[in-house]
C-alpha atoms as a PDB file:
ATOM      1  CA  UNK A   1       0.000   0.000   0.000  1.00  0.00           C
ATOM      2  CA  UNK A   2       1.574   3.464  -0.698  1.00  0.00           C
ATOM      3  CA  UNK A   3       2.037   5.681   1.651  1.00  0.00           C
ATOM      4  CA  UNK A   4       3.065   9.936   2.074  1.00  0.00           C
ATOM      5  CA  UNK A   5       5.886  10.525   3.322  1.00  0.00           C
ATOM      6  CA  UNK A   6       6.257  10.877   6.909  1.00  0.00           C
ATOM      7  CA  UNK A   7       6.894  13.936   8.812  1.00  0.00           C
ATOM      8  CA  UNK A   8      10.583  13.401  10.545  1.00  0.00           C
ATOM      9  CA  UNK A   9      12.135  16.616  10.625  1.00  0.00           C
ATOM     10  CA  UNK A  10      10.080  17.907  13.987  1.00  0.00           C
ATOM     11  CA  UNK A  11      10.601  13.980  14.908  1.00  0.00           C
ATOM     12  CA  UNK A  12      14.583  14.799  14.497  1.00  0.00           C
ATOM     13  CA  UNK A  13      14.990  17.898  16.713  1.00  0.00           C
ATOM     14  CA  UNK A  14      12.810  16.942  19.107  1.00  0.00           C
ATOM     15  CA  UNK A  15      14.918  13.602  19.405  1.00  0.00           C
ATOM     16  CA  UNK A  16      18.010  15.482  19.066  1.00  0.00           C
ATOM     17  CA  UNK A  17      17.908  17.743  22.108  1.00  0.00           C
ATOM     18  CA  UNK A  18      16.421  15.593  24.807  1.00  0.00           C
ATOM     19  CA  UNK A  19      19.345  12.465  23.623  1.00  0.00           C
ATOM     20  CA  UNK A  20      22.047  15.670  24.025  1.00  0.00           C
ATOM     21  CA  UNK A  21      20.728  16.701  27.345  1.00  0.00           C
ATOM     22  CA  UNK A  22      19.703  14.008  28.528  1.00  0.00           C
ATOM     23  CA  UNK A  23      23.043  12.353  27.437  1.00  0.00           C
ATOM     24  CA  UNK A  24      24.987  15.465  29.108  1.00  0.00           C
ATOM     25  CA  UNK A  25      23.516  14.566  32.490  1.00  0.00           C
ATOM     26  CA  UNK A  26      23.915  10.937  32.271  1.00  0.00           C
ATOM     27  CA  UNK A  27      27.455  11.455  31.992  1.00  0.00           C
ATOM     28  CA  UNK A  28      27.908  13.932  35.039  1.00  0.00           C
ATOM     29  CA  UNK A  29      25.801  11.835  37.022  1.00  0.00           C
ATOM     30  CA  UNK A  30      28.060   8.596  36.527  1.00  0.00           C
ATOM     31  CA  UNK A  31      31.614  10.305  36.808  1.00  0.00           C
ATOM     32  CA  UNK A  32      30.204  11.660  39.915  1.00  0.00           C
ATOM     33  CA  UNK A  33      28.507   8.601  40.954  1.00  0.00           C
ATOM     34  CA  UNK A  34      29.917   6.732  43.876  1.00  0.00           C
ATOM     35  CA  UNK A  35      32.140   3.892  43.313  1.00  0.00           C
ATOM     36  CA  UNK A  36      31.228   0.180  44.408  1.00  0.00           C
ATOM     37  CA  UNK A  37      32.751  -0.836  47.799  1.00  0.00           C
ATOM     38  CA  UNK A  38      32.974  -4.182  46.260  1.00  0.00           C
ATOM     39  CA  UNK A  39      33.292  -3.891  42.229  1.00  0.00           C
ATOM     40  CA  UNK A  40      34.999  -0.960  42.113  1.00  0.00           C
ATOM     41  CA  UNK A  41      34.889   1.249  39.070  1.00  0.00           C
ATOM     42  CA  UNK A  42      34.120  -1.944  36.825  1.00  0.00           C
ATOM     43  CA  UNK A  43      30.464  -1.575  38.699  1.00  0.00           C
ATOM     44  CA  UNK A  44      29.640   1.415  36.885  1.00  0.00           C
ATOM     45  CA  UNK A  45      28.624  -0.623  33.834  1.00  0.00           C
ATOM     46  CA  UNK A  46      25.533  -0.647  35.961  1.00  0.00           C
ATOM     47  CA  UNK A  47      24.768   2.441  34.253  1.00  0.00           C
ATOM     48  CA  UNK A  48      25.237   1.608  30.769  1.00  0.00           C
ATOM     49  CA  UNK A  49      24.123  -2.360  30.543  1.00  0.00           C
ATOM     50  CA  UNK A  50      20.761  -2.368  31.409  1.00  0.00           C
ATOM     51  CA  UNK A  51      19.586   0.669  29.557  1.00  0.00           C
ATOM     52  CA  UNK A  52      21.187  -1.293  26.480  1.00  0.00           C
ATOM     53  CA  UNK A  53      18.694  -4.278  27.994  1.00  0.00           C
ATOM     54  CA  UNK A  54      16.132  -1.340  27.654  1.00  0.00           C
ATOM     55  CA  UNK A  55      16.980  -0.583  24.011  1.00  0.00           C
ATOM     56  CA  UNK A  56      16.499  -3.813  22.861  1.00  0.00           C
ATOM     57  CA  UNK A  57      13.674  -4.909  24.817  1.00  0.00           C
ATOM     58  CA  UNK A  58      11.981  -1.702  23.373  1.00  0.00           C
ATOM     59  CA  UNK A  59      13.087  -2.504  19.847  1.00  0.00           C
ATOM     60  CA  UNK A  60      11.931  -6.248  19.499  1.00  0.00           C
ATOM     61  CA  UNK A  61       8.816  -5.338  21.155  1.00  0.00           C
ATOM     62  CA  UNK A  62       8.041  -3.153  18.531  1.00  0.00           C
ATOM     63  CA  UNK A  63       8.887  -5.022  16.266  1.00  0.00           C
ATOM     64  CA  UNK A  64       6.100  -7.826  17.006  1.00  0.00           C
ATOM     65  CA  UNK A  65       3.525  -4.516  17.261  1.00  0.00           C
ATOM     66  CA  UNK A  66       4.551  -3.246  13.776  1.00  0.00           C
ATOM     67  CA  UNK A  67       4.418  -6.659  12.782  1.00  0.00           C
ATOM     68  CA  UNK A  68       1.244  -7.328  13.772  1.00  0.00           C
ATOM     69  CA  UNK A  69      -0.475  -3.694  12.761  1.00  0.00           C
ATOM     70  CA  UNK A  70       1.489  -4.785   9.306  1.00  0.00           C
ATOM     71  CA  UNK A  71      -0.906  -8.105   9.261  1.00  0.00           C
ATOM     72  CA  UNK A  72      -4.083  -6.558  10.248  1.00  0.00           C
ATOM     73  CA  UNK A  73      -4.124  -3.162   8.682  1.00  0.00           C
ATOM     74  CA  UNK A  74      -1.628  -3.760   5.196  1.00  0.00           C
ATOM     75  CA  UNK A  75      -0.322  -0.351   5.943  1.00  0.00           C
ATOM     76  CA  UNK A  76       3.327   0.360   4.231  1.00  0.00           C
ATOM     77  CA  UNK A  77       4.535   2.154   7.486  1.00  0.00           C
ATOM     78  CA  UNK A  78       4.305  -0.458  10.071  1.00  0.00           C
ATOM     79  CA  UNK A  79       6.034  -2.839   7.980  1.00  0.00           C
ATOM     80  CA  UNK A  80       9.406  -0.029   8.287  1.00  0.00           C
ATOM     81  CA  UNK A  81       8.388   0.612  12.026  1.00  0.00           C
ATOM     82  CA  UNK A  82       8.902  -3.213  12.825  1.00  0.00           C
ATOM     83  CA  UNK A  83      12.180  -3.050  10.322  1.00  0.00           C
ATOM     84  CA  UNK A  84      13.791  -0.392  11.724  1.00  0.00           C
ATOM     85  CA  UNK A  85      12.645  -1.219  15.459  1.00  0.00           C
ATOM     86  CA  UNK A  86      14.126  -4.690  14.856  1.00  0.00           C
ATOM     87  CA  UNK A  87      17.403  -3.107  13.436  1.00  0.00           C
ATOM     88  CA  UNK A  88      17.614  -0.060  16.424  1.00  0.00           C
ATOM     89  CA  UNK A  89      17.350  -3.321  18.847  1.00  0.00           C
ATOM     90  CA  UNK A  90      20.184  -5.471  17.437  1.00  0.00           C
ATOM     91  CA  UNK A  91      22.183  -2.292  18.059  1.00  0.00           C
ATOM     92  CA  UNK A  92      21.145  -2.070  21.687  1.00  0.00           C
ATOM     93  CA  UNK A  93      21.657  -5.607  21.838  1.00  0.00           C
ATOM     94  CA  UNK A  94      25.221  -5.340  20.553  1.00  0.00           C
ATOM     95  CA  UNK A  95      26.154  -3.281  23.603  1.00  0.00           C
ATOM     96  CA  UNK A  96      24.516  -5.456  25.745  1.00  0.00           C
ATOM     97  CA  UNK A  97      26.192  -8.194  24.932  1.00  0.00           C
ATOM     98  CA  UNK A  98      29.788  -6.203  24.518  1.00  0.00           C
ATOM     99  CA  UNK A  99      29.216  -4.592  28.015  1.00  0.00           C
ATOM    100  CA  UNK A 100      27.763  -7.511  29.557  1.00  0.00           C
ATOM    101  CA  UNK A 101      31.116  -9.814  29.215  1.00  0.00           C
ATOM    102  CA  UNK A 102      33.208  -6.942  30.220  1.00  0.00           C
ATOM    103  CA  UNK A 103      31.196  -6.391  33.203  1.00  0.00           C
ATOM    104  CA  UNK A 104      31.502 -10.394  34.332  1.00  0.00           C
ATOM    105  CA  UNK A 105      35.150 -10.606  34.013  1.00  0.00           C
ATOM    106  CA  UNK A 106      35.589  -7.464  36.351  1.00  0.00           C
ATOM    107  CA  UNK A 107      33.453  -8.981  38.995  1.00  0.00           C
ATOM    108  CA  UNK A 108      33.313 -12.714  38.441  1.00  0.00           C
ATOM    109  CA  UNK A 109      36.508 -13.603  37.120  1.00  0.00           C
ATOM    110  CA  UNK A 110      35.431 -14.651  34.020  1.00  0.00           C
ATOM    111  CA  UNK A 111      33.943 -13.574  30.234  1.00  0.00           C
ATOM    112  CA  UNK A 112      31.120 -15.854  29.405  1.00  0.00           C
ATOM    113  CA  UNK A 113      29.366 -18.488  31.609  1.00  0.00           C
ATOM    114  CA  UNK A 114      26.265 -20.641  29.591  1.00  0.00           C
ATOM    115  CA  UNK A 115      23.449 -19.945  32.435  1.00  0.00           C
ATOM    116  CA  UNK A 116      20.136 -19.378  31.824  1.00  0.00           C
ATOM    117  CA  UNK A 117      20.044 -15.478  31.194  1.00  0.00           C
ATOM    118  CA  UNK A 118      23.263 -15.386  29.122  1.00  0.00           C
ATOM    119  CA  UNK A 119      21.912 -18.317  26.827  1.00  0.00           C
ATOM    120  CA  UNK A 120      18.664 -16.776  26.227  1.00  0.00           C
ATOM    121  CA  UNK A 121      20.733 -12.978  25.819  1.00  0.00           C
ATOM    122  CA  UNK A 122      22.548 -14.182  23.149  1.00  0.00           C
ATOM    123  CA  UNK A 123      19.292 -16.144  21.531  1.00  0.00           C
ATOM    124  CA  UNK A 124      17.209 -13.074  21.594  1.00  0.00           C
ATOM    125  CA  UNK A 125      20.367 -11.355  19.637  1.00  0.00           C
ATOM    126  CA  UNK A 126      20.570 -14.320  17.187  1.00  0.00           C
ATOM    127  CA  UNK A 127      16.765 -14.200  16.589  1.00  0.00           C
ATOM    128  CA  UNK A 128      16.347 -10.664  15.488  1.00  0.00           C
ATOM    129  CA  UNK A 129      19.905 -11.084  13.591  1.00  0.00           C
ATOM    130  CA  UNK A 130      17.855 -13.843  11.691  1.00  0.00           C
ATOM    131  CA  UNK A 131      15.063 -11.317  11.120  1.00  0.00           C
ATOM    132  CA  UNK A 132      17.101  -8.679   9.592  1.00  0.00           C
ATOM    133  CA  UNK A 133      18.657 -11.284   7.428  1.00  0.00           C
ATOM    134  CA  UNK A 134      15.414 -12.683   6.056  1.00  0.00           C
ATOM    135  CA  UNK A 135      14.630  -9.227   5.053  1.00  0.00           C
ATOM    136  CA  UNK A 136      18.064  -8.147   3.468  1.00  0.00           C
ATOM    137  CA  UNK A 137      17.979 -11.099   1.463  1.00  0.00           C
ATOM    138  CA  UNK A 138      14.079 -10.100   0.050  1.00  0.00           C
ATOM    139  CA  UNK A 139      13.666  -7.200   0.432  1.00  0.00           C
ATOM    140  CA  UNK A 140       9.973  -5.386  -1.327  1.00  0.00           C
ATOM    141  CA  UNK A 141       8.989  -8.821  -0.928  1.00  0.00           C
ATOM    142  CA  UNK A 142       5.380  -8.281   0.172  1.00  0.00           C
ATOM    143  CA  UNK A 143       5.003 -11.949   0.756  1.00  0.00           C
ATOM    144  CA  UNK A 144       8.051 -12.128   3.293  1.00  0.00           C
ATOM    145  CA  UNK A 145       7.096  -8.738   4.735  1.00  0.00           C
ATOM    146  CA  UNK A 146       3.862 -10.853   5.918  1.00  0.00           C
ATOM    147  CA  UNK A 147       6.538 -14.262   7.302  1.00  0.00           C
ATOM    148  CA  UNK A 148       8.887 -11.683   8.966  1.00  0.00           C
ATOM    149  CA  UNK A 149       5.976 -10.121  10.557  1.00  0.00           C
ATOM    150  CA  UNK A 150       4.237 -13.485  12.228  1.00  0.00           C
ATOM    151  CA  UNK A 151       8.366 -14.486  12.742  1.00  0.00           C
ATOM    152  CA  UNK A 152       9.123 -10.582  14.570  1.00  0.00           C
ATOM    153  CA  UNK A 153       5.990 -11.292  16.746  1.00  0.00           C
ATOM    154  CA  UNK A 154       6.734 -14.903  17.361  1.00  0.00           C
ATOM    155  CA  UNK A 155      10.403 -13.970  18.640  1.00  0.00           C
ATOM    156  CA  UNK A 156       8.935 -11.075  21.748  1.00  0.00           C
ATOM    157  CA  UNK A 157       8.051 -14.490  23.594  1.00  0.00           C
ATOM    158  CA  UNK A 158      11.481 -14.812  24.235  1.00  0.00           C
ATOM    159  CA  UNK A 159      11.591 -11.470  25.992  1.00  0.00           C
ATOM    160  CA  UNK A 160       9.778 -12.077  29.195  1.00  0.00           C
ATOM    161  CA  UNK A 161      11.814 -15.542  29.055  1.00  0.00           C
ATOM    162  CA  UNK A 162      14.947 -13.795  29.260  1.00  0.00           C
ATOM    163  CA  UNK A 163      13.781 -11.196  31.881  1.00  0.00           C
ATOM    164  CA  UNK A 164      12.661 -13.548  34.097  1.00  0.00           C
ATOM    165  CA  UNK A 165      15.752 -16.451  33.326  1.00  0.00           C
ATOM    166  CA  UNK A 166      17.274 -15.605  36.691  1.00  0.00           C
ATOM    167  CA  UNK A 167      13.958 -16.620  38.919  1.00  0.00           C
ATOM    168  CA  UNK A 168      13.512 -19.320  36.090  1.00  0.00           C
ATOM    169  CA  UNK A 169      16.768 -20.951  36.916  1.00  0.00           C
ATOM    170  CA  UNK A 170      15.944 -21.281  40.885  1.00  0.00           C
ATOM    171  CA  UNK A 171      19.352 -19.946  42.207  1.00  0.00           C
ATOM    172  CA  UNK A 172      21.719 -21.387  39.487  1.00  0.00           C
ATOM    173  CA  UNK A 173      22.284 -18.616  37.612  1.00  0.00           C
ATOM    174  CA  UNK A 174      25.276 -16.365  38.464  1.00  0.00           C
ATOM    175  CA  UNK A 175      23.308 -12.970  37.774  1.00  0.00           C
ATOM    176  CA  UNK A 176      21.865 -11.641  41.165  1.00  0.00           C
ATOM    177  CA  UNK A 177      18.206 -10.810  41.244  1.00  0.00           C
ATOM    178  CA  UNK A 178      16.560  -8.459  38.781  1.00  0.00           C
ATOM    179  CA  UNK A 179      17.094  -4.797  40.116  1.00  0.00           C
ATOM    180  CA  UNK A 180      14.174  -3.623  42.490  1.00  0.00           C
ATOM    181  CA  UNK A 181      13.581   0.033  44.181  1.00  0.00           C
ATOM    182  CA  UNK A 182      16.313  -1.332  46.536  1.00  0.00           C
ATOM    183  CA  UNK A 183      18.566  -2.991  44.533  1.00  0.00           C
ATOM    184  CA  UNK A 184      20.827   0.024  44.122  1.00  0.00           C
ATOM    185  CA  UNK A 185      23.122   1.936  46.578  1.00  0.00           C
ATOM    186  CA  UNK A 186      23.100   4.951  48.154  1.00  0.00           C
ATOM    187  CA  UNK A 187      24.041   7.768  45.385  1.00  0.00           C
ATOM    188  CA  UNK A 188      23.048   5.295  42.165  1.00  0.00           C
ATOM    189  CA  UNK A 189      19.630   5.879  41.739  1.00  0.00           C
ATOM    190  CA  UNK A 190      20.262   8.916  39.571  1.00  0.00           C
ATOM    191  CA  UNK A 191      22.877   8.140  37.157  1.00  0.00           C
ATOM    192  CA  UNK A 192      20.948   4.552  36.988  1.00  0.00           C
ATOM    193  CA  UNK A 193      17.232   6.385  36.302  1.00  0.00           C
ATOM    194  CA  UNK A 194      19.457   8.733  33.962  1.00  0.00           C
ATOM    195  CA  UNK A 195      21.008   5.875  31.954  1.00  0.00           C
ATOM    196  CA  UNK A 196      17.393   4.968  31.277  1.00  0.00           C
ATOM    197  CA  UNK A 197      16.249   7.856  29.724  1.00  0.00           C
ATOM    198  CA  UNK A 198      19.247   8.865  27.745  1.00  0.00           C
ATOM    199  CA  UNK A 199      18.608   5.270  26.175  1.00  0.00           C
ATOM    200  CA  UNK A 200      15.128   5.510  25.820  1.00  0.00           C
ATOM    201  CA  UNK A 201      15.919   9.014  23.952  1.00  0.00           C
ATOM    202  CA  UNK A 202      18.749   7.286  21.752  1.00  0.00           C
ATOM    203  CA  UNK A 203      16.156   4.722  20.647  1.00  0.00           C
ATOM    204  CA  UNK A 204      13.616   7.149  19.572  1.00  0.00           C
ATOM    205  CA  UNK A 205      16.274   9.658  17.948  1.00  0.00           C
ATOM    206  CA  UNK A 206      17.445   6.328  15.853  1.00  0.00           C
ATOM    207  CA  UNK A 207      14.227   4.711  14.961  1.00  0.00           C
ATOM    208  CA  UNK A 208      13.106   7.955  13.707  1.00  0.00           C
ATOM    209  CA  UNK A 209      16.203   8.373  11.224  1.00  0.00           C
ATOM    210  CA  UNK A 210      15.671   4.403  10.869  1.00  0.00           C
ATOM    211  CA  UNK A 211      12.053   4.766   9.574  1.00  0.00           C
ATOM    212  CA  UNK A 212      12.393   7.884   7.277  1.00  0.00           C
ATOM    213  CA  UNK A 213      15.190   6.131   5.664  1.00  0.00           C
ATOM    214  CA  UNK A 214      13.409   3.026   4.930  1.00  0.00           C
ATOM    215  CA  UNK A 215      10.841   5.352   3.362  1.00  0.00           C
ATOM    216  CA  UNK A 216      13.417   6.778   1.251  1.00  0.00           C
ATOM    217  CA  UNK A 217      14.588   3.553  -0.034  1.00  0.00           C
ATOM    218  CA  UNK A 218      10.791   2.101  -0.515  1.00  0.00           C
ATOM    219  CA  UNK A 219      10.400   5.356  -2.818  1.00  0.00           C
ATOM    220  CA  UNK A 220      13.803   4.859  -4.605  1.00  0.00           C
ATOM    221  CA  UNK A 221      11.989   1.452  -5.391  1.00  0.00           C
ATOM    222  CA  UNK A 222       8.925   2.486  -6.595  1.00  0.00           C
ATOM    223  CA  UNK A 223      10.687   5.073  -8.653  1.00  0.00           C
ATOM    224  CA  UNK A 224      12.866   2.556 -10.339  1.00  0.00           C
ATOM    225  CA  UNK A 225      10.006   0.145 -11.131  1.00  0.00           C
ATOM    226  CA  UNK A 226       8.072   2.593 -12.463  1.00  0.00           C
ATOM    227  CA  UNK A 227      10.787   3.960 -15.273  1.00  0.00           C
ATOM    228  CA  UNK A 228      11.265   0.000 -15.799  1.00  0.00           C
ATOM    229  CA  UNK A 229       8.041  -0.420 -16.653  1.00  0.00           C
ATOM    230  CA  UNK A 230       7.611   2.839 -18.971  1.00  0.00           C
ATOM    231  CA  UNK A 231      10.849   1.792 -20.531  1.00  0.00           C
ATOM    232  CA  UNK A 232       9.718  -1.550 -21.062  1.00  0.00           C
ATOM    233  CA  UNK A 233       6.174   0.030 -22.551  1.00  0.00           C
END
């Protein structure tokens, strides 16, 4: 179904200034954040791992709601809202699983271990990797844009596994509990609470530039099919 084009550039600013101030604060708050009696300065990943968690949580769940709005109302746009979601996510995810590692060796002595929440981490990355690869390889494809949409919605089930891995596994898994209102230390709450809005902001300033450029290309598309077609004519 065609579709106007969308109007970004308000979408742009708007995204622009609360990522740099929100950004701005975020970083005062954690250089002046206390330091871990236990972890030391390695414990301030705390502050950047799970708002990445955030990120991708938020982009593979919209995914499966673009995907789904795709199926019911065969609208153009929520077909590039699940895309680029899907794609803004795997970034997120890419830091979680980069800052993640780094994290374990500075407090547990080691890179990777194959519980129950690391397993399903890196499953939820593979899964969305698989998305974006199924859509590469097809892409305009209104046939797979319907598969990848029941496949985007099928994969958020793995989303509440992996948030809730750590009661799942019953003690055996080396991550402590999921963080509660008094999970954190005296001084943290800030730069953590900060860390969640400066990636909540970084995912809506990307999506938006994520979206109007899959417009752009869908347009390029039509463009070229249409001088194709006169040409062949």
């Amino acid at each position: 179904m065609s579709m106007a084009p969308p109007p970004q550039s308000r979408w742009h600013t708007a995204t622009a200034v609360v990522l740099a101030v929100s950004a701005v604060a975020w970083i005062w708050l954690v250089w002046n954040a206390p330091v871990d009696s236990r972890q030391g300065e390695i414990g301030k990943i705390l502050f950047v791992h799970p708002p990445a968690a955030l990120g991708a949580y938020l982009g593979f769940i919209l995914t499966g709601v673009g995907g789904a709005l795709y199926l019911w109302r065969d609208d153009e746009r929520f077909d590039h809202l699940a895309a680029a979601a899907a794609e803004v996510g795997v970034l997120f995810a890419v830091v979680m699983l980069l800052s993640g590692p780094i994290w374990a060796k500075g407090t547990w002595g080691k890179w990777w271990s194959w519980d129950l929440r690391l397993t399903l981490t890196l499953l939820l990355f593979f899964v969305y990797v698989a998305y974006l690869l199924l859509r590469s390889f097809t892409e305009g494809s209104d046939r797979v844009a319907r598969f990848a949409a029941i496949y985007g919605i099928a994969g958020v089930a793995v989303i509440p596994l992996n948030y809730f891995a750590i009661d799942l596994a019953a003690g055996r898994s080396i991550h402590p509990e999921n963080l509660g209102g008094d999970s954190l230390g005296a001084g943290m709450g800030w730069p953590f609470a900060m860390g969640l809005v400066t990636a909540t902001a970084a995912f809506a300033f990307l999506l938006v530039r994520r979206i109007e450029l899959g417009w752009l290309r869908s347009e390029r598309a039509r463009r070229e099919a249409l001088a194709g077609a006169r040409g062949a004519s």
